[in-house]
Structure formats: structure tokens, C-alpha cells
N, C-alpha and C. Protein backbone atom coordinates (compact mmCIF):
# COMPACT_ATOMS: atom_id res chain seq x y z
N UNK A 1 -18.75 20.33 -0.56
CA UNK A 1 -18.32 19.12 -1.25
C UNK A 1 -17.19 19.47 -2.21
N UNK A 2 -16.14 18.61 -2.46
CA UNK A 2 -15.19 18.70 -3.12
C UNK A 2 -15.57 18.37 -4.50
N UNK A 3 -14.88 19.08 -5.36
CA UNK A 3 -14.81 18.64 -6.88
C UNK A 3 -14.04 17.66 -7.23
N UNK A 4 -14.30 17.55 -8.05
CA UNK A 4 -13.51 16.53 -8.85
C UNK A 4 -11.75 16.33 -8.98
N UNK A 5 -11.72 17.63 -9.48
CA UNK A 5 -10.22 18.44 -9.69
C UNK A 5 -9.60 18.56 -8.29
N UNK A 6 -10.41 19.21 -7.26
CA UNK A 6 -10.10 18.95 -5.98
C UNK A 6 -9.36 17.61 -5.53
N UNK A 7 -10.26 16.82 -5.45
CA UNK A 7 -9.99 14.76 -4.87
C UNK A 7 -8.55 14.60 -5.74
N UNK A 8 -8.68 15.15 -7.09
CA UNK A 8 -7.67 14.74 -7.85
C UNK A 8 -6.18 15.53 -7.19
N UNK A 9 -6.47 16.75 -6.90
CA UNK A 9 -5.18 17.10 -6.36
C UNK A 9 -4.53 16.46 -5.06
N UNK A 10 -5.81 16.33 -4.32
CA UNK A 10 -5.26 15.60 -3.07
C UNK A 10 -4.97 14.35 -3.16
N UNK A 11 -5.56 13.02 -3.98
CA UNK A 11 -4.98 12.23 -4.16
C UNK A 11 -3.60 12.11 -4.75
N UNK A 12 -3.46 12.88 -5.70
CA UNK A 12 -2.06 13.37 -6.17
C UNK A 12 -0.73 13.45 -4.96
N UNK A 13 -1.40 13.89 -4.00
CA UNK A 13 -0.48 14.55 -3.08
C UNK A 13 -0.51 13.56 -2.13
N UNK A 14 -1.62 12.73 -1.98
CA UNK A 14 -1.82 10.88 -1.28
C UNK A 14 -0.59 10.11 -1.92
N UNK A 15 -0.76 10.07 -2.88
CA UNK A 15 0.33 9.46 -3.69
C UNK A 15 1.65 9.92 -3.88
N UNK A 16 2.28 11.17 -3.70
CA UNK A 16 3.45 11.57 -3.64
C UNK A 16 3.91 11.20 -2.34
N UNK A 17 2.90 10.98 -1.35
CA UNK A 17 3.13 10.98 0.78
C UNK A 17 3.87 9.68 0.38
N UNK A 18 2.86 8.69 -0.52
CA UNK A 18 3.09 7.15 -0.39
C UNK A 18 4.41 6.29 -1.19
N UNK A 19 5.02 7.46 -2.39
CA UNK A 19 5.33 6.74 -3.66
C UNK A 19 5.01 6.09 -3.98
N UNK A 20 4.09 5.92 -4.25
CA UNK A 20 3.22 4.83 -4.73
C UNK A 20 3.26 5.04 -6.35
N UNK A 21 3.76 3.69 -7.21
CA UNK A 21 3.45 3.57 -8.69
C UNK A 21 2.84 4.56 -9.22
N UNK A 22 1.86 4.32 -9.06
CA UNK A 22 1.09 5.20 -9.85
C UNK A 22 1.06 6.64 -9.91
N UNK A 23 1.99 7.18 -9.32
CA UNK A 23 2.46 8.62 -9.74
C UNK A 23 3.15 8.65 -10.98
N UNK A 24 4.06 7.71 -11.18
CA UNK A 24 5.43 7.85 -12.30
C UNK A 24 4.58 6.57 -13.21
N UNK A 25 3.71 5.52 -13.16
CA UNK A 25 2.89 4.50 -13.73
C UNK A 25 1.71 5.61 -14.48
N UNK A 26 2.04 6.34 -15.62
CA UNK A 26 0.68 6.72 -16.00
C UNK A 26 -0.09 6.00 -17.44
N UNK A 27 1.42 5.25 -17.77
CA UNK A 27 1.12 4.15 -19.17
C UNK A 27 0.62 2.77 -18.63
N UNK A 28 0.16 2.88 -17.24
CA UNK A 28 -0.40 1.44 -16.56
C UNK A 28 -1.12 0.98 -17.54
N UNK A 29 -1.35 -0.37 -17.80
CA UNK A 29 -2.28 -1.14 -18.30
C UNK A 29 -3.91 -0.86 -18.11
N UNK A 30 -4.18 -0.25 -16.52
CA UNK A 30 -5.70 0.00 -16.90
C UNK A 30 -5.60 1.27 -17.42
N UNK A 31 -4.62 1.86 -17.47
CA UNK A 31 -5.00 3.50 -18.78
C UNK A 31 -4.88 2.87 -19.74
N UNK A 32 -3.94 2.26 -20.24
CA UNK A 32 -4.23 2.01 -21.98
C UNK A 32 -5.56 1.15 -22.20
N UNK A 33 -6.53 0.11 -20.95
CA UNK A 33 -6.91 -0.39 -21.70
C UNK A 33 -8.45 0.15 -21.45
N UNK A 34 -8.57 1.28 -20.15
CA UNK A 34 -9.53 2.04 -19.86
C UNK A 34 -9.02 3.21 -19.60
N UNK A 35 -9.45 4.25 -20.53
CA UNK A 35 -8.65 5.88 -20.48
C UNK A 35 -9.70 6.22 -19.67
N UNK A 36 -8.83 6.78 -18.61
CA UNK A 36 -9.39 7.41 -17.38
C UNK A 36 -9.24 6.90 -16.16
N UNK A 37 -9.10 5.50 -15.74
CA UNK A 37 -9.06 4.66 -15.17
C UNK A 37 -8.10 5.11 -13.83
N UNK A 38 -6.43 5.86 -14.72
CA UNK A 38 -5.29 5.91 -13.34
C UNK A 38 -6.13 7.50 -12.81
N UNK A 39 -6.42 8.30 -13.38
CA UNK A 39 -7.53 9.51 -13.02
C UNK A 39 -8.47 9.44 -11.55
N UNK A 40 -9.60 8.18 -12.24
CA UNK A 40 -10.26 7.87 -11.55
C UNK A 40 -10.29 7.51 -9.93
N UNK A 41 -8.77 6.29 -10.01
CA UNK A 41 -8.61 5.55 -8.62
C UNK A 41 -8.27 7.09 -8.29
N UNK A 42 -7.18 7.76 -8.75
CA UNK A 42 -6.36 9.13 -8.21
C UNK A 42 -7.53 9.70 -6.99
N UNK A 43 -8.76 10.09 -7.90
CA UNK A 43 -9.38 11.12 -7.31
C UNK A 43 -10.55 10.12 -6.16
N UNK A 44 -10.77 8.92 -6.40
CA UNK A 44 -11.92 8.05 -5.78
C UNK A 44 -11.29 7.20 -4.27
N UNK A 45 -9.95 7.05 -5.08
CA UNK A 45 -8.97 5.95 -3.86
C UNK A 45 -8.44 6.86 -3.15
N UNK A 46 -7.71 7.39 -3.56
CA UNK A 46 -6.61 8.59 -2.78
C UNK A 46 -7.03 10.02 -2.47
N UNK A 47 -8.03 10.68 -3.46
CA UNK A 47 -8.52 12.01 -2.94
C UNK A 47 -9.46 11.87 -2.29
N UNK A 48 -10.26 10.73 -2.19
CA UNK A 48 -11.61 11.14 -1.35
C UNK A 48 -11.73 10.18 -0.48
N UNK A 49 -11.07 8.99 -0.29
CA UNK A 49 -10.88 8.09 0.66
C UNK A 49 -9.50 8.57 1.48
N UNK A 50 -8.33 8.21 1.26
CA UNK A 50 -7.29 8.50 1.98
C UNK A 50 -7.02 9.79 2.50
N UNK A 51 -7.76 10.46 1.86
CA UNK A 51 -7.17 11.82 2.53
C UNK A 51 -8.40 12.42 3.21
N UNK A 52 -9.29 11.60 3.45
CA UNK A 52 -10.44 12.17 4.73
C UNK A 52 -10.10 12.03 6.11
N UNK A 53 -10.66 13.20 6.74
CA UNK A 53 -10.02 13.17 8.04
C UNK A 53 -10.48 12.48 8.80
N UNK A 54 -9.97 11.97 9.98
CA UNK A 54 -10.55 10.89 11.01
C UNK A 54 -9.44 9.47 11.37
N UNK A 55 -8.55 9.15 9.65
CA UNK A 55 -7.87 8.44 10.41
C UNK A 55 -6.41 8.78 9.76
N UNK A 56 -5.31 8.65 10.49
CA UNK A 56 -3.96 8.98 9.99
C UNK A 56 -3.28 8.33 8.59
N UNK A 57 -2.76 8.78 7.91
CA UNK A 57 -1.74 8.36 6.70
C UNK A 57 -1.57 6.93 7.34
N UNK A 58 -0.68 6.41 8.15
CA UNK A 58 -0.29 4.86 9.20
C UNK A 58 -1.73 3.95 9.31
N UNK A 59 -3.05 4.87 10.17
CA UNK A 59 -3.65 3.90 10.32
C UNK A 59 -4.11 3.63 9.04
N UNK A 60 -4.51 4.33 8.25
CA UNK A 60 -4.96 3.96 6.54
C UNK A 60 -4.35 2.94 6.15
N UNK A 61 -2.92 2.67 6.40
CA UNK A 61 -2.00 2.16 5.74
C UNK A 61 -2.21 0.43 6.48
N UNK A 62 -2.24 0.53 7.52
CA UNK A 62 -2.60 -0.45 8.60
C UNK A 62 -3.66 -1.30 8.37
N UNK A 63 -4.59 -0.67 7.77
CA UNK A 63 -6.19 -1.09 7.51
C UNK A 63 -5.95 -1.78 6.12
N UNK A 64 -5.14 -0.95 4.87
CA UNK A 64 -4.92 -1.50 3.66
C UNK A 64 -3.92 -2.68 3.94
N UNK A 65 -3.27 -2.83 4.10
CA UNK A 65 -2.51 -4.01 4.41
C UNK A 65 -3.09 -4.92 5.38
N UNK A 66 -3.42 -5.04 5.88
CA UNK A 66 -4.56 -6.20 7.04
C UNK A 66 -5.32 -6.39 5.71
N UNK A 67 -6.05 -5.79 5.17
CA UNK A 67 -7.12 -6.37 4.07
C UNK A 67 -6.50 -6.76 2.86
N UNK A 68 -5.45 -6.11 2.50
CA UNK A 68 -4.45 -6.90 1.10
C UNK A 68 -3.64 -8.08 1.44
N UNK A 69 -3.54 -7.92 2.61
CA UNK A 69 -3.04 -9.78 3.21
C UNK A 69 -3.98 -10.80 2.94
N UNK A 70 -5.18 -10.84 3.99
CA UNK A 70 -6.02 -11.56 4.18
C UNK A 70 -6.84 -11.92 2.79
N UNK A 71 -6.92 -10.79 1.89
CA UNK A 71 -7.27 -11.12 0.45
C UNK A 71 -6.65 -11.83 -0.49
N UNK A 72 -4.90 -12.15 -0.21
CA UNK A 72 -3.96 -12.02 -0.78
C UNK A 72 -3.79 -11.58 -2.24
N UNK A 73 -4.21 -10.22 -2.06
CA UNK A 73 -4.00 -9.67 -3.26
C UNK A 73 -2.16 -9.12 -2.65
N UNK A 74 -1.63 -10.71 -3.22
CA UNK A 74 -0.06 -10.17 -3.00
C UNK A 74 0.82 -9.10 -4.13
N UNK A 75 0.40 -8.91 -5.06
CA UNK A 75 1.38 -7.38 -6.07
C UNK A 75 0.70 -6.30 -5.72
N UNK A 76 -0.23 -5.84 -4.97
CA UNK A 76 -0.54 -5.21 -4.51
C UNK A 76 -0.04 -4.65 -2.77
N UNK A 77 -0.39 -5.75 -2.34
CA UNK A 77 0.65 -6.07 -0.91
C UNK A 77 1.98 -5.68 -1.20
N UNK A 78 2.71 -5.79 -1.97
CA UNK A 78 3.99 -5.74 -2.35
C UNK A 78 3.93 -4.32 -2.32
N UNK A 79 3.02 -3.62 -3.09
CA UNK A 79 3.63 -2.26 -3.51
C UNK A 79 2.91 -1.77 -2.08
N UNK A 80 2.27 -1.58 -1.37
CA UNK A 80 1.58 -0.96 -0.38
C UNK A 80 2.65 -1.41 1.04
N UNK A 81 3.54 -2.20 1.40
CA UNK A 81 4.30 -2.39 1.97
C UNK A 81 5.63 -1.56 1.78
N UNK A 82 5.84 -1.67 0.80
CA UNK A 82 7.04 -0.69 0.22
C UNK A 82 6.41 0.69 0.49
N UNK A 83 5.19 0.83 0.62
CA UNK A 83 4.68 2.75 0.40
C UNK A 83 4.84 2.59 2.59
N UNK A 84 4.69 1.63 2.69
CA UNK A 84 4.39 2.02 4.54
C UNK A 84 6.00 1.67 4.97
N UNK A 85 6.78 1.49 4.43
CA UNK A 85 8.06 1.28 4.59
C UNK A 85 8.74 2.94 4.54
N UNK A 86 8.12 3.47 3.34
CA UNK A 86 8.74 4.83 1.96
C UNK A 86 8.06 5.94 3.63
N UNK A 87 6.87 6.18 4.27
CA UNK A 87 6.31 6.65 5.60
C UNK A 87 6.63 6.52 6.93
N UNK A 88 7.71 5.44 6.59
CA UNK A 88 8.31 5.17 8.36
C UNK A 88 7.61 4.61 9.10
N UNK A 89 7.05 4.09 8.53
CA UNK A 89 6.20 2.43 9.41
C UNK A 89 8.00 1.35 9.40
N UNK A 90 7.37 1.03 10.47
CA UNK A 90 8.42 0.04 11.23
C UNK A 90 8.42 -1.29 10.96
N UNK A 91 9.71 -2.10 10.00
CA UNK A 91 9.46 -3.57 9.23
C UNK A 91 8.81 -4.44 10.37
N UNK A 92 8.51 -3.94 11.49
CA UNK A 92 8.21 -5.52 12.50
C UNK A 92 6.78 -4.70 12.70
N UNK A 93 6.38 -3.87 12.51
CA UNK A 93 4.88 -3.20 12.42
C UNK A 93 4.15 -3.80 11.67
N UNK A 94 4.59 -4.01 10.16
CA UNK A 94 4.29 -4.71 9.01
C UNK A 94 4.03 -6.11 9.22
N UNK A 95 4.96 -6.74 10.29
CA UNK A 95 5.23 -8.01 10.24
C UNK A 95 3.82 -8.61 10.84
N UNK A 96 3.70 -8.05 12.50
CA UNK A 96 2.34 -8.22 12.90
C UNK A 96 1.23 -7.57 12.08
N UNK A 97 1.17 -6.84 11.93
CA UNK A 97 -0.59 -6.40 10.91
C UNK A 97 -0.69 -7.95 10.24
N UNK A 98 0.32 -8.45 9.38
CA UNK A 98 0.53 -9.37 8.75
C UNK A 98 -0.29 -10.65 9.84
N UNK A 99 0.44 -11.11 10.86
CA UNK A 99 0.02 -11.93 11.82
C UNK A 99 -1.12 -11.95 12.17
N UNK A 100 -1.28 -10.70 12.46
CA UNK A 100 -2.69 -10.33 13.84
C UNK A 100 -3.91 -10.76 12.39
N UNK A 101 -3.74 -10.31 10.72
CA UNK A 101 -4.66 -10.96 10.33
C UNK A 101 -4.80 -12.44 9.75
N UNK A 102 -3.88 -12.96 10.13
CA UNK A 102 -4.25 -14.31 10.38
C UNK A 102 -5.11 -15.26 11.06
N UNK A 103 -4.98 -14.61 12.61
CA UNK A 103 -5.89 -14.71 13.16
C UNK A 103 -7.78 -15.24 12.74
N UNK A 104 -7.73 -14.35 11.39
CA UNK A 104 -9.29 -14.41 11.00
C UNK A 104 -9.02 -14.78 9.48
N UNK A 105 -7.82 -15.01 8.80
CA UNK A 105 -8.24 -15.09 7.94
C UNK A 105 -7.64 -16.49 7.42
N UNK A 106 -6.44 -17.26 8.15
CA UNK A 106 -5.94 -18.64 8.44
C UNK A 106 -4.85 -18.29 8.05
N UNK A 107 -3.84 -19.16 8.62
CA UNK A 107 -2.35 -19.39 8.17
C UNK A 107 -1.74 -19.37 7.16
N UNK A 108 -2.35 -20.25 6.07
CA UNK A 108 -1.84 -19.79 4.23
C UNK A 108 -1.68 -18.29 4.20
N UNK A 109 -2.82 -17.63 4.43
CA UNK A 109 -2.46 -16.23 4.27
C UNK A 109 -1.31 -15.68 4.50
N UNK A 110 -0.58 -16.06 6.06
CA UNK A 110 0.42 -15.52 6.28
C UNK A 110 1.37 -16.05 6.18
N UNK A 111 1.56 -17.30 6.09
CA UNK A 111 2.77 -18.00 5.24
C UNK A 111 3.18 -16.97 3.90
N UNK A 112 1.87 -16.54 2.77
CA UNK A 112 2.07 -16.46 1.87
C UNK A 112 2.51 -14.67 1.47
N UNK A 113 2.12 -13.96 2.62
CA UNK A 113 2.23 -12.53 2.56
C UNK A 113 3.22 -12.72 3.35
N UNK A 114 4.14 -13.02 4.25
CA UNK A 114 5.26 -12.86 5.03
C UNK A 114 6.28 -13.74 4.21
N UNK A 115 6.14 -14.60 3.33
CA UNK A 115 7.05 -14.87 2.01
C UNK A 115 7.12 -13.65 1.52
N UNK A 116 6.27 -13.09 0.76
CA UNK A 116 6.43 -12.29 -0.08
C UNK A 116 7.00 -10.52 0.64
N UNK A 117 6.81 -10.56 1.62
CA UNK A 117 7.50 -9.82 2.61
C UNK A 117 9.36 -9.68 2.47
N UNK A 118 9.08 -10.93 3.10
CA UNK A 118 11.00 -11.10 2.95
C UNK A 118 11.20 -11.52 1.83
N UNK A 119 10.88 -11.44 0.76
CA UNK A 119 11.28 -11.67 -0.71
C UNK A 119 11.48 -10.19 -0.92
N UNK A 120 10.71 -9.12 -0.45
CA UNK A 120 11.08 -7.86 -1.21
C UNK A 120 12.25 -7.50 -0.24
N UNK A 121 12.17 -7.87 1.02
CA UNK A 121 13.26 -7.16 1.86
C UNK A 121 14.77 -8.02 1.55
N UNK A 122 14.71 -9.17 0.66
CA UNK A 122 16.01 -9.74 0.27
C UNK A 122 16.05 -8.36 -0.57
N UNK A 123 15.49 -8.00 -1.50
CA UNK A 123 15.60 -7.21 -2.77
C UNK A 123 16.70 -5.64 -2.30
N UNK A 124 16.80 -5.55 -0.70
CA UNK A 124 17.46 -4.96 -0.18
C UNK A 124 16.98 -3.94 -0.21
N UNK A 125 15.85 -2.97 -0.53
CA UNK A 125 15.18 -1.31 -0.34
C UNK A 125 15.16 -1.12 1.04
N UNK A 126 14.37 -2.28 1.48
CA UNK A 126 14.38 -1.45 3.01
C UNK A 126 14.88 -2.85 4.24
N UNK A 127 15.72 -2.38 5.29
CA UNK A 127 15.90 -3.70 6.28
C UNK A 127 14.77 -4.23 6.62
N UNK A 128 15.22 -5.47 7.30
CA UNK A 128 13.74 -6.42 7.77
C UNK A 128 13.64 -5.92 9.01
N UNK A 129 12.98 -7.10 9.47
CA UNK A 129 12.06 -6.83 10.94
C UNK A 129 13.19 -6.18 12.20
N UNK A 130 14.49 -7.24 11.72
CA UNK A 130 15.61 -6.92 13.01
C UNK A 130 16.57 -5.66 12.34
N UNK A 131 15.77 -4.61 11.05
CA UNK A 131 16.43 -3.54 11.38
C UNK A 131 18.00 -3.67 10.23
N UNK A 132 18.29 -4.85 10.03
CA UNK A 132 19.17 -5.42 9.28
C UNK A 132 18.68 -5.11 7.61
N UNK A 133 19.47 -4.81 6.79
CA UNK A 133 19.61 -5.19 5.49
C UNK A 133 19.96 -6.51 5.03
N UNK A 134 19.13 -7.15 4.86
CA UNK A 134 19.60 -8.79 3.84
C UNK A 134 20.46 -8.64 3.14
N UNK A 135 21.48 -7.85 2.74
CA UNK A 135 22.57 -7.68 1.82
C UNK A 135 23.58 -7.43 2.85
């Protein structure tokens, strides 16, 4: 079994794969308003979930986004799109995960996560679906 310090390094290193905020986010709001908190997800979210073996960096990424859609936990969606963008996931990859969970979870959903989709890809970081930069 892994330690603590362990999960923490590998999530560390989950999070450098992903750029994900919370590498360079260590004055986040749940540290100031729970010390320990960016620690915690580090070693619970990213060291001991994401980095277990069985399914790839992509499909992880695949699974979190199908469930941050359908939840619409959209600022979250936002940043986890940008991390499968930052991995070389493909903007029209994104687009269906997006779709296919519609399917089960209804249409608002994807009206509202494929807005917020091409709202970040106006923002110009990464091209859209056809490969194009909105700028």
C-alpha cells in the first residue's frame, strides 16, 4: 500500500500530465478556507484514483468529462477540457463524449456544456472541432 507522501507525489505528477490549476492554484479558496484541502484532493483525486492502473490518462479523462457534463458542473468542465485538450485529446473527441452523454442525461445538458465548449475555444487556446482557431 502506498503512503500518503507517495499518492501525493504521483498526484503531483497527475497534475503536471494534466496542467491542471491546481498545480500553480495553491492560494485556492478551499486552502485558505480548509488548510489541507489542495493536499488532500492532490493525494485522494490524482494520486490514488488517476494514477491507478487499469485505465489510461484519455480514458480517465473521457469518464471525467461524460460525468462533469451530465452533472453540469460547468467551471469544472471548463478546466478538465482544457487539461484533455493540454494531452492531445482531439476537439471533436470532446465534442461527442459531450453528445454521447446526452443521450442519458437530456439535451439542456448539452446545449449547455457545448456552449461553454465553444466559449473557451473562441478564447483561442486551443482550435475547435474543425481543427480551426476561432481567431
Amino acid at each position: 500500500m502506498a503512503t500518503r507522501e507517495e499518492f501525493h507525489q504521483q498526484g503531483e505528477h497527475i497534475l503536471r500530465q494534466l496542467q491542471h490549476p491546481l498545480v500553480s492554484n495553491t492560494g485556492t479558496t478551499a486552502s485558505r478556507s480548509a488548510p489541507g484541502a489542495t493536499r488532500l484532493v492532490t493525494e485522494v483525486v490524482f494520486g490514488a484514483v488517476w494514477a491507478r492502473p487499469g485505465l489510461g490518462l484519455q480514458d480517465r479523462m473521457v469518464c471525467t468529462l461524460a460525468v462533469l457534463s451530465v452533472l453540469q458542473r460547468l467551471p469544472q468542465l471548463s478546466t478538465y477540457l482544457n487539461s484533455a485538450l493540454d494531452i492531445g485529446m482531439a476537439p471533436r473527441t470532446l465534442q461527442e463524449v459531450i453528445i454521447q452523454g446526452t443521450l442519458y442525461a437530456g439535451f439542456p445538458t448539452m446545449v449547455n456544456s457545448l456552449r461553454l465548449r465553444f466559449h473557451d475555444w473562441g478564447q483561442g487556446r486551443h482550435p475547435g472541432p474543425d481543427g480551426r482557431s476561432p481567431r
